[in-house]
Structures are given as structure tokens and as C-alpha cells.
Protein backbone atom coordinates (compact mmCIF):
# COMPACT_ATOMS: atom_id res chain seq x y z
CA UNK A 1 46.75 57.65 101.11
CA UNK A 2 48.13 59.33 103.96
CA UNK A 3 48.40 56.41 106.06
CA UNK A 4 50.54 54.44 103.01
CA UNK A 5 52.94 57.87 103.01
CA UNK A 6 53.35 57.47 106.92
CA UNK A 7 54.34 53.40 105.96
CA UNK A 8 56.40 54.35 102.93
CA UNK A 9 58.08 57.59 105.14
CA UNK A 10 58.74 55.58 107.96
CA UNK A 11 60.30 52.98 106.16
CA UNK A 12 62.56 55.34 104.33
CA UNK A 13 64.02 56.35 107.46
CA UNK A 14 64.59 53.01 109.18
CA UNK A 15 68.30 52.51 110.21
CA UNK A 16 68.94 50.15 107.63
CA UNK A 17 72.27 50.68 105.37
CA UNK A 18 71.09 51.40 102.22
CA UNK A 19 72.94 49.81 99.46
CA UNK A 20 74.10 51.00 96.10
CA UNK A 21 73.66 48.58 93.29
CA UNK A 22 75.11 50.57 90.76
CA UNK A 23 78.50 51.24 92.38
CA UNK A 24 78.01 55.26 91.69
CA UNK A 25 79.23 58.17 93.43
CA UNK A 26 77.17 59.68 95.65
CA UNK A 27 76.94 62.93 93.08
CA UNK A 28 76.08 60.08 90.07
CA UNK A 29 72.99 58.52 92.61
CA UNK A 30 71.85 62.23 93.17
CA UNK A 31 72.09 62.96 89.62
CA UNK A 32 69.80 59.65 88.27
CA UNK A 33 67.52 60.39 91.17
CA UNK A 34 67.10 63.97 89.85
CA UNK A 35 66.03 62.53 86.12
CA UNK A 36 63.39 60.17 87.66
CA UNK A 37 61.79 63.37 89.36
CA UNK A 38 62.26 65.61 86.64
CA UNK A 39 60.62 62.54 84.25
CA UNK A 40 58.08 62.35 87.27
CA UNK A 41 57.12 66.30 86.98
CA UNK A 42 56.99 66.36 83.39
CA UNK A 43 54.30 63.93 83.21
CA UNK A 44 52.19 66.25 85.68
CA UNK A 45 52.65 68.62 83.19
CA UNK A 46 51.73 66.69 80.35
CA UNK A 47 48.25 66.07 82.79
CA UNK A 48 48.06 69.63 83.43
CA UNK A 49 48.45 70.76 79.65
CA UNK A 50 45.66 68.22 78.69
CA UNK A 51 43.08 68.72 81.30
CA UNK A 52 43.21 72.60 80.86
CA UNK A 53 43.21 72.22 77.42
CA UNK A 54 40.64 70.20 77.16
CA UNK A 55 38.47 72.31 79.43
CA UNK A 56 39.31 75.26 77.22
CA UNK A 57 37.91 73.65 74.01
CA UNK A 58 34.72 72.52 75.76
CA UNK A 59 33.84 73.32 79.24
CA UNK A 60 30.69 71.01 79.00
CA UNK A 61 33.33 68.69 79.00
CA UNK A 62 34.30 68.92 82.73
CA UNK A 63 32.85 65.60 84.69
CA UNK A 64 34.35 63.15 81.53
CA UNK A 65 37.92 65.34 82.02
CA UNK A 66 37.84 65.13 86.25
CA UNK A 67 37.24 61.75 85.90
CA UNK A 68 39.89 60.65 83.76
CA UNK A 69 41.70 63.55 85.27
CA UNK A 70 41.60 62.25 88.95
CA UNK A 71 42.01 58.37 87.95
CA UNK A 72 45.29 59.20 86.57
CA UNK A 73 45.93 61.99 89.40
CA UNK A 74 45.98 58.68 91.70
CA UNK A 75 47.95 56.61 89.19
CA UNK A 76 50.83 59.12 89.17
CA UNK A 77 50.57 59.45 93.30
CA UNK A 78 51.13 55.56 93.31
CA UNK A 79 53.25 55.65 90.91
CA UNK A 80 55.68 58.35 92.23
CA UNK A 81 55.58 56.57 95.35
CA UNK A 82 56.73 53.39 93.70
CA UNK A 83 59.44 55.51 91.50
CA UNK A 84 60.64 57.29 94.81
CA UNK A 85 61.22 53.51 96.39
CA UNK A 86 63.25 52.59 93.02
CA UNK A 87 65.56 55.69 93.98
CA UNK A 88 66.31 55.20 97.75
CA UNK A 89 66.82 51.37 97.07
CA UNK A 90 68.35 50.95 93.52
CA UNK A 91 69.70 54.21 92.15
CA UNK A 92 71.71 54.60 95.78
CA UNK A 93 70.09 57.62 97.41
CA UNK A 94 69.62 56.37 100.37
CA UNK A 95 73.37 55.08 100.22
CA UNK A 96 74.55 58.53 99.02
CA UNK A 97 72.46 60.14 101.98
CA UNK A 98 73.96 58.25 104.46
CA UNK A 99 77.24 58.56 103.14
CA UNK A 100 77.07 62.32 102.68
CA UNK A 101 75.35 63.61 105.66
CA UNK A 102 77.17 62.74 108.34
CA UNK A 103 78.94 64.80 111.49
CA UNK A 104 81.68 63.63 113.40
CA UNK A 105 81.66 62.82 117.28
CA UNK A 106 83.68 61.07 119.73
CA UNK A 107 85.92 60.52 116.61
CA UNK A 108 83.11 58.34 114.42
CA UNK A 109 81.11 59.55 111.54
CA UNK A 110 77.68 59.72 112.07
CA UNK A 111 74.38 59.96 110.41
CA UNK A 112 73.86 63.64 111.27
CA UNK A 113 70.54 64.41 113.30
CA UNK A 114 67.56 64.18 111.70
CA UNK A 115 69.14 63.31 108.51
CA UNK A 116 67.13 60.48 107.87
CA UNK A 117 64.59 62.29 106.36
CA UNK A 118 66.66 63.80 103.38
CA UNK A 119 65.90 59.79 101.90
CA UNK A 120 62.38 60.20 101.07
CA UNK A 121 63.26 63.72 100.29
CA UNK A 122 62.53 62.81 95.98
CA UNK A 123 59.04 61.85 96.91
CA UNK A 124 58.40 65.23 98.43
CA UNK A 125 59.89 66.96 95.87
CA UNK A 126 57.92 65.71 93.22
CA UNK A 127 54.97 66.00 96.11
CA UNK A 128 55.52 69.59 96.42
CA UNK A 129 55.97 70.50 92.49
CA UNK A 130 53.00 68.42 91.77
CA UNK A 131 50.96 71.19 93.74
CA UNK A 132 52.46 73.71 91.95
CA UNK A 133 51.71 72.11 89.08
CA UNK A 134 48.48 70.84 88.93
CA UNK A 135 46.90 74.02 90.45
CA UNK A 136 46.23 75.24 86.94
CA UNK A 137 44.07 72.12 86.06
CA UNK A 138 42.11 72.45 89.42
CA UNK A 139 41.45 75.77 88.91
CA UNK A 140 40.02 75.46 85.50
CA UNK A 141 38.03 72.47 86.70
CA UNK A 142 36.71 74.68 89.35
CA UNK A 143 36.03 77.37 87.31
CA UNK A 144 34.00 75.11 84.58
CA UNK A 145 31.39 73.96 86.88
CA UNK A 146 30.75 77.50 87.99
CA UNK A 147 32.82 78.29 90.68
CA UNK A 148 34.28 81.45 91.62
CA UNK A 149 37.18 82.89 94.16
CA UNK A 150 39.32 79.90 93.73
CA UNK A 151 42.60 80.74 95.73
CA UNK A 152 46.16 81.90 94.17
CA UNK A 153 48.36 79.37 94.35
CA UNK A 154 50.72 80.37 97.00
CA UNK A 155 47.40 79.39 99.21
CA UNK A 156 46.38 76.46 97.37
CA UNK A 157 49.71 74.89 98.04
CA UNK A 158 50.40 75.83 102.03
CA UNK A 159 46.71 74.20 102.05
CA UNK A 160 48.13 70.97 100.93
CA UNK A 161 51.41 71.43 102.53
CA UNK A 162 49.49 71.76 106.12
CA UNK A 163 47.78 69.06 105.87
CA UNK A 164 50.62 66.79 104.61
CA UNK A 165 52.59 68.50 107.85
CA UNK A 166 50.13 67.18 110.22
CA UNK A 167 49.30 64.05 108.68
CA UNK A 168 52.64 62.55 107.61
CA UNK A 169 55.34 65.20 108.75
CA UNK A 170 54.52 65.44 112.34
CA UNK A 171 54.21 61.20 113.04
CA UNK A 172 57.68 61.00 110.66
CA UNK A 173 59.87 63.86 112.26
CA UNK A 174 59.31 62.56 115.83
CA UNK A 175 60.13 59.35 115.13
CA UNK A 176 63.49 60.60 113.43
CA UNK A 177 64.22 62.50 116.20
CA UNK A 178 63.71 59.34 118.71
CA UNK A 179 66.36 57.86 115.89
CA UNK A 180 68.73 61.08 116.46
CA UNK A 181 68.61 60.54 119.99
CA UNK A 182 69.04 56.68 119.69
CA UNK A 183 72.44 57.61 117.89
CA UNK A 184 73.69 60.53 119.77
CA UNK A 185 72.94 58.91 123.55
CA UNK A 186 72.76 55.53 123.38
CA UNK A 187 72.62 55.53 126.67
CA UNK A 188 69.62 57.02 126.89
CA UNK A 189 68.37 54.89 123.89
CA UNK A 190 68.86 51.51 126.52
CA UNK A 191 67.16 53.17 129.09
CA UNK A 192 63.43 51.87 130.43
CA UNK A 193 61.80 55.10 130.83
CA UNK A 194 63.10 55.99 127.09
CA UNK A 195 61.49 52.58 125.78
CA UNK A 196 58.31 53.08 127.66
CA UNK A 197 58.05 57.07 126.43
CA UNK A 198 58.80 55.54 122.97
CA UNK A 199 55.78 53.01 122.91
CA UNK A 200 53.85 56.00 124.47
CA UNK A 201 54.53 57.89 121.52
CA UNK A 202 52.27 56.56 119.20
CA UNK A 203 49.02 56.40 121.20
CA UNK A 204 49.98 59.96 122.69
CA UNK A 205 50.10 61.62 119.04
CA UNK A 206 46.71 59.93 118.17
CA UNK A 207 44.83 61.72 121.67
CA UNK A 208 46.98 65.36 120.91
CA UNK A 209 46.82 64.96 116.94
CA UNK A 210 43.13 66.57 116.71
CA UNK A 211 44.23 69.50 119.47
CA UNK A 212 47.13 70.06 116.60
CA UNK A 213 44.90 70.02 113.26
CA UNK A 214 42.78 73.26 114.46
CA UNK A 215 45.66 75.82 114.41
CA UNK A 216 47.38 73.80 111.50
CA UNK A 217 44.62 73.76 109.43
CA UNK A 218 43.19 76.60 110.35
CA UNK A 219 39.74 75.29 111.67
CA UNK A 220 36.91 77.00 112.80
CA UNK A 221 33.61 76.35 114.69
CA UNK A 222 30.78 75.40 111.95
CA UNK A 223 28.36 78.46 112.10
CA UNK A 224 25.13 78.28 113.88
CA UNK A 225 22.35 77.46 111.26
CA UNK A 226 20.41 74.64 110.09
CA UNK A 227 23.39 72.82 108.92
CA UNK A 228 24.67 72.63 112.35
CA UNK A 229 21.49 72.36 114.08
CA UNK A 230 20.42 69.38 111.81
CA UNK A 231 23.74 67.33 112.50
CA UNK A 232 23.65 67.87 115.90
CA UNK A 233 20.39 66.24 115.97
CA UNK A 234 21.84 63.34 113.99
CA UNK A 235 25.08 63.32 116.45
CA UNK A 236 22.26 62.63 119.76
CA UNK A 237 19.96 59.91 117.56
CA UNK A 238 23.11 58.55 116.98
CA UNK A 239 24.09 58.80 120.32
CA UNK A 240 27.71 59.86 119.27
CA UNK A 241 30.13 61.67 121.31
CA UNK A 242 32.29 64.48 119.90
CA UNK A 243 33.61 67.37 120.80
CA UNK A 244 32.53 70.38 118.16
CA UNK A 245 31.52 70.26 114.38
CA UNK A 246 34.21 72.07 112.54
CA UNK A 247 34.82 73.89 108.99
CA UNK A 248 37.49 73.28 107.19
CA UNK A 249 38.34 76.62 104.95
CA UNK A 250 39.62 75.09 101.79
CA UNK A 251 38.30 77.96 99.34
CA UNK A 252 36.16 75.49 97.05
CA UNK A 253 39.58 73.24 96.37
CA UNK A 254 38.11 70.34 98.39
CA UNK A 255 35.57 68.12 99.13
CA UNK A 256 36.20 65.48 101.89
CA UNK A 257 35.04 65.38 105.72
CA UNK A 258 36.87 63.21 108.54
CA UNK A 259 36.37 62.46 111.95
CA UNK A 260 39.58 63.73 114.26
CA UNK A 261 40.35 61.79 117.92
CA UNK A 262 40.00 58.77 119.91
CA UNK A 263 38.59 59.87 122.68
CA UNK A 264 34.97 61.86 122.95
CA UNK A 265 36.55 64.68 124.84
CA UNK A 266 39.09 65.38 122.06
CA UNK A 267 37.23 64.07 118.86
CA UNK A 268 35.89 66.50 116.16
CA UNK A 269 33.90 66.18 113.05
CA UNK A 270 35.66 68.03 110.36
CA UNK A 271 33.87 69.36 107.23
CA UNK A 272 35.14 70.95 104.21
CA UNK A 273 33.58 74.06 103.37
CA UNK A 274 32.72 72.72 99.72
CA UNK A 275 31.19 69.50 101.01
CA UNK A 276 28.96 71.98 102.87
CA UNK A 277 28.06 74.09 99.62
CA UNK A 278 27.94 71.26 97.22
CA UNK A 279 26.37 68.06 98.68
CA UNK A 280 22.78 67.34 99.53
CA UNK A 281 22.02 67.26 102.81
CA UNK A 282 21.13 63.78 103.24
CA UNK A 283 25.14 62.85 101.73
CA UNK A 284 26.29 65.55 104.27
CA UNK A 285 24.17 63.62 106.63
């Protein structure tokens, strides 16, 4: 998923002019684009109401509910993406972006810097409120198959949010900026050393990336123990190359594990803490 948000980002903020189909005003494209979030939010709600209410009546209830809860999670993700797309393309909001923020220099308007990335801006808002929302459903999911000290949701949502920062908002913003640049200097824009740093860009990110996701996500060194000591027996049978074993505090909210960096001397494993808790060792493995 984050790699199709990168795409779907990334081709929001090409410089392309958007069209508008309808012939609105930029005010009438922002206000149709505002009743395909709000109809996108209220169905998270209707999601929300169902799975917590369900929960409620019948806790025993809870792997038949996150089941049908997550299929249709993913539905609404793809879904929202596809609903976002219908915005920027055929209700005019990238056209009323473009149109609307815009600075003047040398006498021409212009796309103001960074401005791009107000045209994927309805995804993220419906993104963002989806969080919000759908904390109540995780928590009672949580808290029907026993677990305890689930996090407010303040924390619960900066979780998401820093992952989505390093994942899809770092790779987006600094290619906007090499746009801003592009528009402001075009000078600069012709020049070789900016075309080579530009191709650079990409494989750069990918070696720094995994230095970045420790202090964004707030990583930490797994703990000595038999966890640790057992995968790093695994790691040299394997004969794979890394550079630490991490935890990944997510308070109980997730299960997932990744593998960060290209090269051995920046690469980490990455576990969540309820992987850890929940999984046998030999899926852990």
C-alpha cells in the first residue's frame, strides 16, 4: 500500500494542467470535493459504529468482526484512493489548485512553491480522519481478545501519521521541492549537475531512508533475551547481513515486521512489539 500512495502522490503532483470538466469555479470544485470526503468519512463511521457494536453485543465475536472488519478496511483504502483520483481529475481540484495557489514573479503567475501537494490534499484528509475514526473499532478489537494499555488516540494517530511521513511524505515533498525549484530557477533546472543530483535522488533516499525511520518512528534496539539471541542465530545460518534487530513501539496497535536498507551496513530488521508478544516463535522466525 505504501508504495501505490507514493505512485498515486507522485502522480498528483506531476506538472500536468489539470482540467475542469465541469466548467465550475474554483470555490464550486472545492465544494463537490468536500461532499466526496465527507461521503468518504461517513462510511468509516458507519464501519466504526458496526464493528464496535458488534463487539459490544458479543465479544466472542471478535476474529468473524476483524475479518470482515479489515476486508472492508482495505476496500475503503482503495476505494478512497480511487474517489480522491475522481476529484483531482473530474470534479476540477487539481484545476482549482493550480488556479488558486499561485504567487507572482518576474510579472507571471506561478504555481506557488510546494503547492503541488495541496492536489492530493482530499486523500489525506480522509487519510487522517480515518485514524481518528477508526481508533474506536481498534481499540475495542484490542480490548476483546484480551489486551490491555491500548494507547489514547492522540498517540495512536501520530503513530500512523509517522509512518505515513516517512514512507510517502518524505519521497513526495522532495520531489515537489525539485518541482519548486524547476519553476523558480529554470536555470538551474537545465543544468547537468541539477539532472545528475536529481537521478541521485532516488537511490540516495533508499541508502539514508532506514538512518531516518529510527528517530521517526521512534525505534529502539530489541532487548537482549532469547528472542534476540535466537534470531541472531537464524541471521548467521542464514548468512544475512544487517545492521541491528529493532522494536518497533506500537503499544499492541500493530502487527507487521519489515526489513529497512539496501546496503548491509545500513539495513535493519524491524519488529513490531505485538508481533513479538503474539506470534509463535517459529512465524517470528
Amino acid at each position: 500500500m505504501p508504495i501505490l500512495l507514493v505512485l498515486f502522490v507522485t502522480a498528483a503532483c506531476l506538472p500536468v494542467p489539470w482540467v475542469n470538466p465541469l466548467g465550475l469555479t474554483a470555490g464550486g470544485a472545492a465544494g463537490l470535493t468536500a461532499a466526496v470526503v465527507g461521503t468518504s468519512l461517513a462510511a468509516a463511521v458507519a464501519l466504526r459504529a458496526w464493528a464496535v457494536r458488534a463487539l459490544r453485543r458479543d465479544p466472542a465475536r471478535r476474529a468473524g468482526v476483524a475479518r470482515v472488519y479489515g476486508r472492508l478496511r482495505r476496500l475503503f483504502g482503495l476505494t478512497n484512493l480511487a474517489l480522491a483520483a475522481g476529484a483531482i481529475a473530474g470534479l476540477g481540484w487539481g484545476w482549482a489548485v493550480q488556479h488558486t495557489l499561485t504567487v507572482t514573479r518576474f510579472g507571471f503567475e506561478q504555481l506557488a512553491p510546494f503547492a503541488e501537494l495541496a492536489v492530493p490534499l482530499p486523500y489525506f484528509v480522509v487519510l487522517v480522519g480515518g485514524w481518528v475514526l477508526y481508533y474506536d473499532a481498534e481499540r475495542a478489537l484490542h480490548a476483546a481478545g484480551g489486551g490491555k494499555n491500548f494507547p489514547s488516540r492522540l498517540t495512536y494517530v501520530l503513530g500512523h501519521a509517522r509512518l505515513m511521513a516517512l514512507m510517502v511524505g518524505l519521497p513526495v515533498t522532495l520531489y515537489a521541492g525539485l518541482q519548486s525549484l524547476g519553476r523558480f530557477y529554470p536555470e538551474l533546472a537545465t543544468a547537468d549537475a541539477f539532472r545528475l543530483g536529481s537521478l541521485a535522488l532516488l537511490p540516495g533516499l533508499a541508502m539514508v531512508m532506514p538512518l531516518l525511520a529510527k528517530p521517526l518512528l521512534g525505534l529502539r534496539r530489541l532487548p537482549d533475551g532469547p528472542t534476540r539471541d535466537r534470531l541472531e542465530a537464524l541471521a548467521r545460518r542464514l548468512r544475512f547481513r544487517y545492521t541491528d534487530l529493532l522494536l518497533w513501539p506500537t503499544h499492541g496497535t500493530m502487527a507487521n515486521a519489515l526489513i529497512a536498507g539496501l546496503i548491509p551496513q545500513a539495513r535493519y530488521v524491524v519488529f513490531t512489539d505485538r508481533i513479538l508478544d503474539e506470534f509463535p516463535a517459529d512465524e517470528v522466525d
